[in-house]
Protein backbone atom coordinates (compact mmCIF):
# COMPACT_ATOMS: atom_id res chain seq x y z
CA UNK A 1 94.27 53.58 132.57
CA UNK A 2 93.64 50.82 135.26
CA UNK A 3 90.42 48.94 134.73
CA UNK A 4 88.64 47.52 137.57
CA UNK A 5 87.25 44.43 135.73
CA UNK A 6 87.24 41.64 138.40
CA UNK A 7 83.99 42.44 139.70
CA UNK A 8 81.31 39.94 139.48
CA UNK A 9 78.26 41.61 141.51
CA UNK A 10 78.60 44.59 139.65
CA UNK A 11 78.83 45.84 135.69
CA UNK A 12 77.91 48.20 133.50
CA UNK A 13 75.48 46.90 130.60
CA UNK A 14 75.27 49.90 128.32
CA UNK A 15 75.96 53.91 128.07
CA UNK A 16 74.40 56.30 126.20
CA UNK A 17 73.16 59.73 126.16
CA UNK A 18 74.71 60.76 129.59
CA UNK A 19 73.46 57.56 131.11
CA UNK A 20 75.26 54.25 132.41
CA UNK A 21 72.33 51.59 132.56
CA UNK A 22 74.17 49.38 135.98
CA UNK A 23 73.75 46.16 137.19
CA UNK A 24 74.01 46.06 141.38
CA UNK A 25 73.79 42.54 142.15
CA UNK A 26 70.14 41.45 141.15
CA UNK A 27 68.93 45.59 140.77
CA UNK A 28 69.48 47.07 137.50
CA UNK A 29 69.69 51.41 138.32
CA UNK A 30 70.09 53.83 135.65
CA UNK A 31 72.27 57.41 136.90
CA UNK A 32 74.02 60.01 134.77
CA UNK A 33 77.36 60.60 133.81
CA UNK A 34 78.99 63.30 132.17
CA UNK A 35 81.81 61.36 130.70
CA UNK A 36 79.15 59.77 128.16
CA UNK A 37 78.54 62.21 125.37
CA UNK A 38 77.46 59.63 122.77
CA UNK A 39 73.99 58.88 121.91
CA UNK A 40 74.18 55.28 119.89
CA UNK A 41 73.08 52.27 122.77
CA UNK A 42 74.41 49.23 121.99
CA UNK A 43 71.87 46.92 123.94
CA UNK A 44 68.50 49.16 123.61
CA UNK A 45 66.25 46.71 124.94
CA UNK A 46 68.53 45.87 128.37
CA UNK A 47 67.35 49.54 129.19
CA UNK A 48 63.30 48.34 129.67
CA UNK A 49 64.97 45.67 132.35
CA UNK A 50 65.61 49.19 134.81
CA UNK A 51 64.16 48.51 137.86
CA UNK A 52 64.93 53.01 138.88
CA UNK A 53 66.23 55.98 137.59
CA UNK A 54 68.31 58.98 138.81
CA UNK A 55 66.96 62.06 137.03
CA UNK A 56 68.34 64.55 137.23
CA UNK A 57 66.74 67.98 137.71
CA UNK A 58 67.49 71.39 135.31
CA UNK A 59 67.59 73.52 138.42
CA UNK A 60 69.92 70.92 140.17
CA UNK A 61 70.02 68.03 142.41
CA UNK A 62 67.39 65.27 141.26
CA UNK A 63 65.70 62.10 142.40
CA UNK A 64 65.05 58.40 142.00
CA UNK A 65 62.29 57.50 140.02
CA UNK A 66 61.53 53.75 141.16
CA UNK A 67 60.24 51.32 138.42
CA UNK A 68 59.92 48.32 141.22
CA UNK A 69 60.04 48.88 144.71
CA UNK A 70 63.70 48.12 146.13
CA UNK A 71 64.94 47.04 149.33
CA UNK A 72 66.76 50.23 151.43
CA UNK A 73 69.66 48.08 151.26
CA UNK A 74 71.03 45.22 149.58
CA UNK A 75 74.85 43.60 149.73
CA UNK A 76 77.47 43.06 147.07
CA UNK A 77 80.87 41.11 146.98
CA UNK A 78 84.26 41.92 145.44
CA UNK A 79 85.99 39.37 145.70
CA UNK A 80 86.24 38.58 149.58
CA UNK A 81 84.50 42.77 150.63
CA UNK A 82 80.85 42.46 151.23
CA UNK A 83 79.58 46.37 150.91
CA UNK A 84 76.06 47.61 151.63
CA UNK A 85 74.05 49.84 148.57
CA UNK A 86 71.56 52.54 149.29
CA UNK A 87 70.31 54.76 146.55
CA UNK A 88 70.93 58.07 148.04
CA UNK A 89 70.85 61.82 147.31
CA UNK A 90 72.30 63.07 144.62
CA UNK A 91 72.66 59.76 142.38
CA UNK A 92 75.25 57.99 144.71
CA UNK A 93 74.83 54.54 146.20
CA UNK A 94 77.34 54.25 149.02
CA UNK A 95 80.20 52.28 146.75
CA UNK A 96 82.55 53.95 143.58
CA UNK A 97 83.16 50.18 142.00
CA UNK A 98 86.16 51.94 140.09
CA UNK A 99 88.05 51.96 143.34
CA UNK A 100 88.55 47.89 143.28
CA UNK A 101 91.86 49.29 141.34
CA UNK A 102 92.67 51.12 144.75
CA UNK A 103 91.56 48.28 146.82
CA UNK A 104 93.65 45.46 144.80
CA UNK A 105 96.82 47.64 144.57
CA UNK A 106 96.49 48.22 148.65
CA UNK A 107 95.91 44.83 149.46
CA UNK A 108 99.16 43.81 147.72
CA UNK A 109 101.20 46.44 149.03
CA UNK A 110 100.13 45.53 153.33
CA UNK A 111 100.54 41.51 152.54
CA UNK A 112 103.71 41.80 151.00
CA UNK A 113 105.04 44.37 153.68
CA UNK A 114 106.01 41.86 156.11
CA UNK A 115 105.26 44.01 158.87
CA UNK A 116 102.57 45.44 160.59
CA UNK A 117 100.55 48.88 158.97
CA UNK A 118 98.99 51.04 160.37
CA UNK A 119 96.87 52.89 157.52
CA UNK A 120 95.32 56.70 157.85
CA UNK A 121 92.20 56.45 155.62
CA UNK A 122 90.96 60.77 155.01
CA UNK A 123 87.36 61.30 153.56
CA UNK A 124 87.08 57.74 154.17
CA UNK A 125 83.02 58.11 153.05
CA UNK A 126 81.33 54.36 153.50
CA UNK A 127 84.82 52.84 153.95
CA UNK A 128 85.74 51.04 150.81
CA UNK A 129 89.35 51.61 151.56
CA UNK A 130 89.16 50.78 155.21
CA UNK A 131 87.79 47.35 154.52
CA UNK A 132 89.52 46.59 152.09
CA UNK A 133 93.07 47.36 154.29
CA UNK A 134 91.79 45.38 157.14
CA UNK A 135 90.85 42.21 155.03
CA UNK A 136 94.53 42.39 153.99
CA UNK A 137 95.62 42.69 157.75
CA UNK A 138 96.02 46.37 158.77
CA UNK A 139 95.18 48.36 161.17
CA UNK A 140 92.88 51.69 159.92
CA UNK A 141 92.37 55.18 161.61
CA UNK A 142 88.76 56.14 159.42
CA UNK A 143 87.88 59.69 159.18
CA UNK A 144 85.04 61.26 157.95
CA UNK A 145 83.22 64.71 158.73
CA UNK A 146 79.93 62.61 158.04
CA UNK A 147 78.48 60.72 161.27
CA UNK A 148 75.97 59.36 158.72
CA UNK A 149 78.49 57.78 156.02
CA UNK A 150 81.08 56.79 159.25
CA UNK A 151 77.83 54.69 160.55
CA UNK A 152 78.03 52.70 156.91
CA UNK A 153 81.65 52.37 156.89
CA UNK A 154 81.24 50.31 160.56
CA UNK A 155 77.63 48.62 158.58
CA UNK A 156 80.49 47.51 155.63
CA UNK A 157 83.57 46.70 158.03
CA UNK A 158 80.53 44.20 159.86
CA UNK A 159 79.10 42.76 156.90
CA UNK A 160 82.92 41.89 155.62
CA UNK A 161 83.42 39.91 159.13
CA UNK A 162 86.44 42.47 159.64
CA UNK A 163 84.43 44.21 162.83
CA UNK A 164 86.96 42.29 165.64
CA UNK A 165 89.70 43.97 162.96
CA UNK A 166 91.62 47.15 164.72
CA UNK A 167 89.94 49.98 163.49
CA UNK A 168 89.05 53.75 164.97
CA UNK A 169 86.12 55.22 163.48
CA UNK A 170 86.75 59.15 164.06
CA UNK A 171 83.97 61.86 162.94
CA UNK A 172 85.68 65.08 162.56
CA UNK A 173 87.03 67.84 159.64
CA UNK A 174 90.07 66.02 158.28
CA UNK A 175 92.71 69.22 158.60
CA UNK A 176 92.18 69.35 162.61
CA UNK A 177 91.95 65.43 163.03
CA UNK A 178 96.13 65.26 161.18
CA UNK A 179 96.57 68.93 163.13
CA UNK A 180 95.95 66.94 166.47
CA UNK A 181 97.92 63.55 165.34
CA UNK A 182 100.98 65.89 164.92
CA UNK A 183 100.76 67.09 168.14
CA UNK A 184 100.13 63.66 169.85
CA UNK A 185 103.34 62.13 167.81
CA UNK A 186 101.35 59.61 166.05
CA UNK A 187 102.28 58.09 163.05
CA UNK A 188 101.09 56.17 160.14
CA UNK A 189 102.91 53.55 157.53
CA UNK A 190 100.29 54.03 154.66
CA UNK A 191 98.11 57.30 153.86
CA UNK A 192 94.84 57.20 151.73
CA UNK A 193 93.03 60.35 150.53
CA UNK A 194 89.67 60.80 148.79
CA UNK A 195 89.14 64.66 149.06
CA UNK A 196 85.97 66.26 147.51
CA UNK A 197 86.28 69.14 144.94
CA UNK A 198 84.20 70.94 147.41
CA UNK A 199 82.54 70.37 151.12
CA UNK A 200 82.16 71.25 154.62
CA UNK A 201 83.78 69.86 157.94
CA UNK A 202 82.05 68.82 160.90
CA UNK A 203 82.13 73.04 161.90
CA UNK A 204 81.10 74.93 158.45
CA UNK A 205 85.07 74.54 157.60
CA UNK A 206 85.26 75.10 154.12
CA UNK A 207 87.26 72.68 152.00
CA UNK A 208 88.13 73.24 148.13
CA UNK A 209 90.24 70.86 146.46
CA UNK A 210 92.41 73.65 143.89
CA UNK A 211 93.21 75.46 147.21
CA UNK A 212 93.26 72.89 149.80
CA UNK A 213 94.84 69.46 148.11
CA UNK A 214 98.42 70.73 148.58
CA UNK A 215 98.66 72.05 151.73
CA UNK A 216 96.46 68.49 152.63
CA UNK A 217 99.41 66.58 151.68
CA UNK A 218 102.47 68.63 152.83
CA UNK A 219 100.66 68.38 156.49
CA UNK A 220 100.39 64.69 156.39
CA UNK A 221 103.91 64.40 155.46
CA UNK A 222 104.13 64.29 159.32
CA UNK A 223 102.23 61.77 160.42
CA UNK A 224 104.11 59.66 158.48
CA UNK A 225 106.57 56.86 159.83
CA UNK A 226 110.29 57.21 158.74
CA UNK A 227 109.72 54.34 156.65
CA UNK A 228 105.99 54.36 154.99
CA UNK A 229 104.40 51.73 152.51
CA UNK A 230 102.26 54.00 150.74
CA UNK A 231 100.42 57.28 149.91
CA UNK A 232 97.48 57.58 147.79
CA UNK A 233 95.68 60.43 146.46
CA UNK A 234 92.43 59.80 144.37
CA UNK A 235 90.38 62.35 143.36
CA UNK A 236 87.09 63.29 141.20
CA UNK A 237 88.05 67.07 140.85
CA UNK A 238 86.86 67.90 137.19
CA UNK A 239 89.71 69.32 134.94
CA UNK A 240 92.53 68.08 137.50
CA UNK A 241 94.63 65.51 135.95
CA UNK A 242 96.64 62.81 137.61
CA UNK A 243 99.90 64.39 137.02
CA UNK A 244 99.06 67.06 138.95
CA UNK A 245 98.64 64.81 141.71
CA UNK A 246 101.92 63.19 140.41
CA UNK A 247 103.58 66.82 140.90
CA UNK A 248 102.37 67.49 144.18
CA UNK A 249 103.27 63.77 145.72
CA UNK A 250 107.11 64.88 144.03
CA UNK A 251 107.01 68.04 145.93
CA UNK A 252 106.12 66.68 149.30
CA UNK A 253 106.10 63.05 150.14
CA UNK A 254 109.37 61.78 147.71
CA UNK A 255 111.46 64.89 149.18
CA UNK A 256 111.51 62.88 152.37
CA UNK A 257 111.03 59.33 151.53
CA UNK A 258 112.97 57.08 148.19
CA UNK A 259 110.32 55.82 146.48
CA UNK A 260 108.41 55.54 143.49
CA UNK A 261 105.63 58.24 142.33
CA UNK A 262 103.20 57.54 139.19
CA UNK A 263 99.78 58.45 138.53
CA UNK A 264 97.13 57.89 136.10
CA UNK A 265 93.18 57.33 135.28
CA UNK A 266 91.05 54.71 136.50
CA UNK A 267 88.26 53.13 134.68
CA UNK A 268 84.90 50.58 134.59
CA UNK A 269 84.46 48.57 131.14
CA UNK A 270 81.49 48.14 129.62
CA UNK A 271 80.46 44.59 129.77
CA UNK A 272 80.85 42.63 126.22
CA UNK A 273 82.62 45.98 124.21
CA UNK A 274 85.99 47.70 124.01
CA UNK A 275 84.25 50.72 125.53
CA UNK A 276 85.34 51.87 128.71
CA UNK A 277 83.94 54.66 131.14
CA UNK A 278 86.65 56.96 132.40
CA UNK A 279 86.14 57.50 136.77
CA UNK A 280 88.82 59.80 138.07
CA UNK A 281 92.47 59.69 138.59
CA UNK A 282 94.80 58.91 141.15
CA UNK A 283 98.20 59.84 142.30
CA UNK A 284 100.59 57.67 144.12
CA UNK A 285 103.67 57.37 145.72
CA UNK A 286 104.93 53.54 147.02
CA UNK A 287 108.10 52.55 148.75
């Protein structure tokens, strides 16, 4: 499992009982996760410090339960990335911090490539990814179905200093967006790939990861150049596991292109403990 354990605006204090208790900067939040199924916290009184709570709700969804009143936004670092946090619907808050992993491994592979890259970022969400490419010099295409998350992908690309970067912000369903790239003959050094397990494009299109992930991948096989940096899958998709993103990088991507293909888990530790919350998987293949 990689760790993402360079953060300093971020941690995780305690788990227990389906709950991570978070730090965000200077805002201590409180959301579930299913991954924590035992009941013993280790720091019961950092709990009372909670300034809200996601709860969730036994008929589905949930909301934030506010302790102290928050700002709508507030800004974090890693490292040299400057990201802006929104509680939002459905427990989220704009940022995974388990994806520094992604971020660090991405940033080594475009400034050691000696050449310029031009990266493909699909699902791209608030843009984690794409800022974290153009810090390290690339160029990024950034789609997303959501005009509302593309919006806080250009607030996060700003608030890095990256806005004068080369980047095209695109709003549409991922499948037609690569679909039309094929037929214009453009091309991309790096891929990056975030799919949910389930959502809708810009049109009702219906996208399920089981069904769709493949088929994802084997199409942007083509917009890659004849001699890419990277592809990266990374996926939340409960009961998937990385090798099957492994598999499905062996069956497409390496048939055309030498390289090397390895997944595995990625992970947030718990602050002061040997415990460490499992956050999804990723697949990869690297030149």
């Amino acid at each position: 499992m990689e760790i993402a354990k360079n953060w300093e605006d971020y941690e995780i204090i305690d788990m227990a009982n389906g709950e991570k208790l978070e730090r965000w900067k200077d805002i201590i939040l409180v959301r579930p996760d299913p991954q924590i199924i035992w009941k013993e916290k280790s720091r019961p009184k950092e709990w009372q410090k909670q300034n809200a709570r996601y709860n969730r709700s036994k008929t589905g969804g949930g909301s934030w339960e506010y302790k102290n009143k928050l700002p709508n936004s507030w800004k974090i670092k890693y490292k040299n990335l400057v990201f802006n946090i929104k509680p939002m619907g459905f427990k989220h808050t704009g940022l995974f911090p388990e994806q520094a992993v992604n971020w660090d491994w991405m940033i080594d592979k475009i400034k050691n490539a000696k050449k310029e890259i031009n990266v493909l970022n699909l699902f791209a969400y608030t843009g984690g990814a794409t800022v974290a490419c153009l810090s390290a010099g690339a160029s990024v295409c950034h789609v997303d179905s959501s005009k509302g998350m593309v919006t806080w992908a250009k607030e996060n690309v700003e608030a890095s200093g990256l806005a004068k970067k080369h980047v095209r912000y695109i709003v549409d369903d991922v499948i037609k967006f690569v679909n039309r790239e094929i037929r214009r003959g453009n091309k991309y050094d790096a891929i990056i790939m975030d799919p949910p397990s389930y959502g809708r494009g810009t049109n009702g299109e219906v996208w399920q990861f089981e069904e769709s992930i493949y088929d994802l991948v084997e199409l942007c096989s083509k917009v890659l150049t004849d001699k890419p940096l990277f592809f990266l899958i990374n996926s939340y998709t409960t009961g998937i596991s990385s090798k099957v993103l492994e598999d499905i990088l062996n069956l497409t991507i390496a048939k055309g292109h030498k390289g090397k293909v390895y997944s595995g888990e990625i992970g947030l530790p718990m602050t002061n403990s040997n415990l460490v919350l499992p956050c999804g998987i990723y697949g990869r293949w690297e030149n």
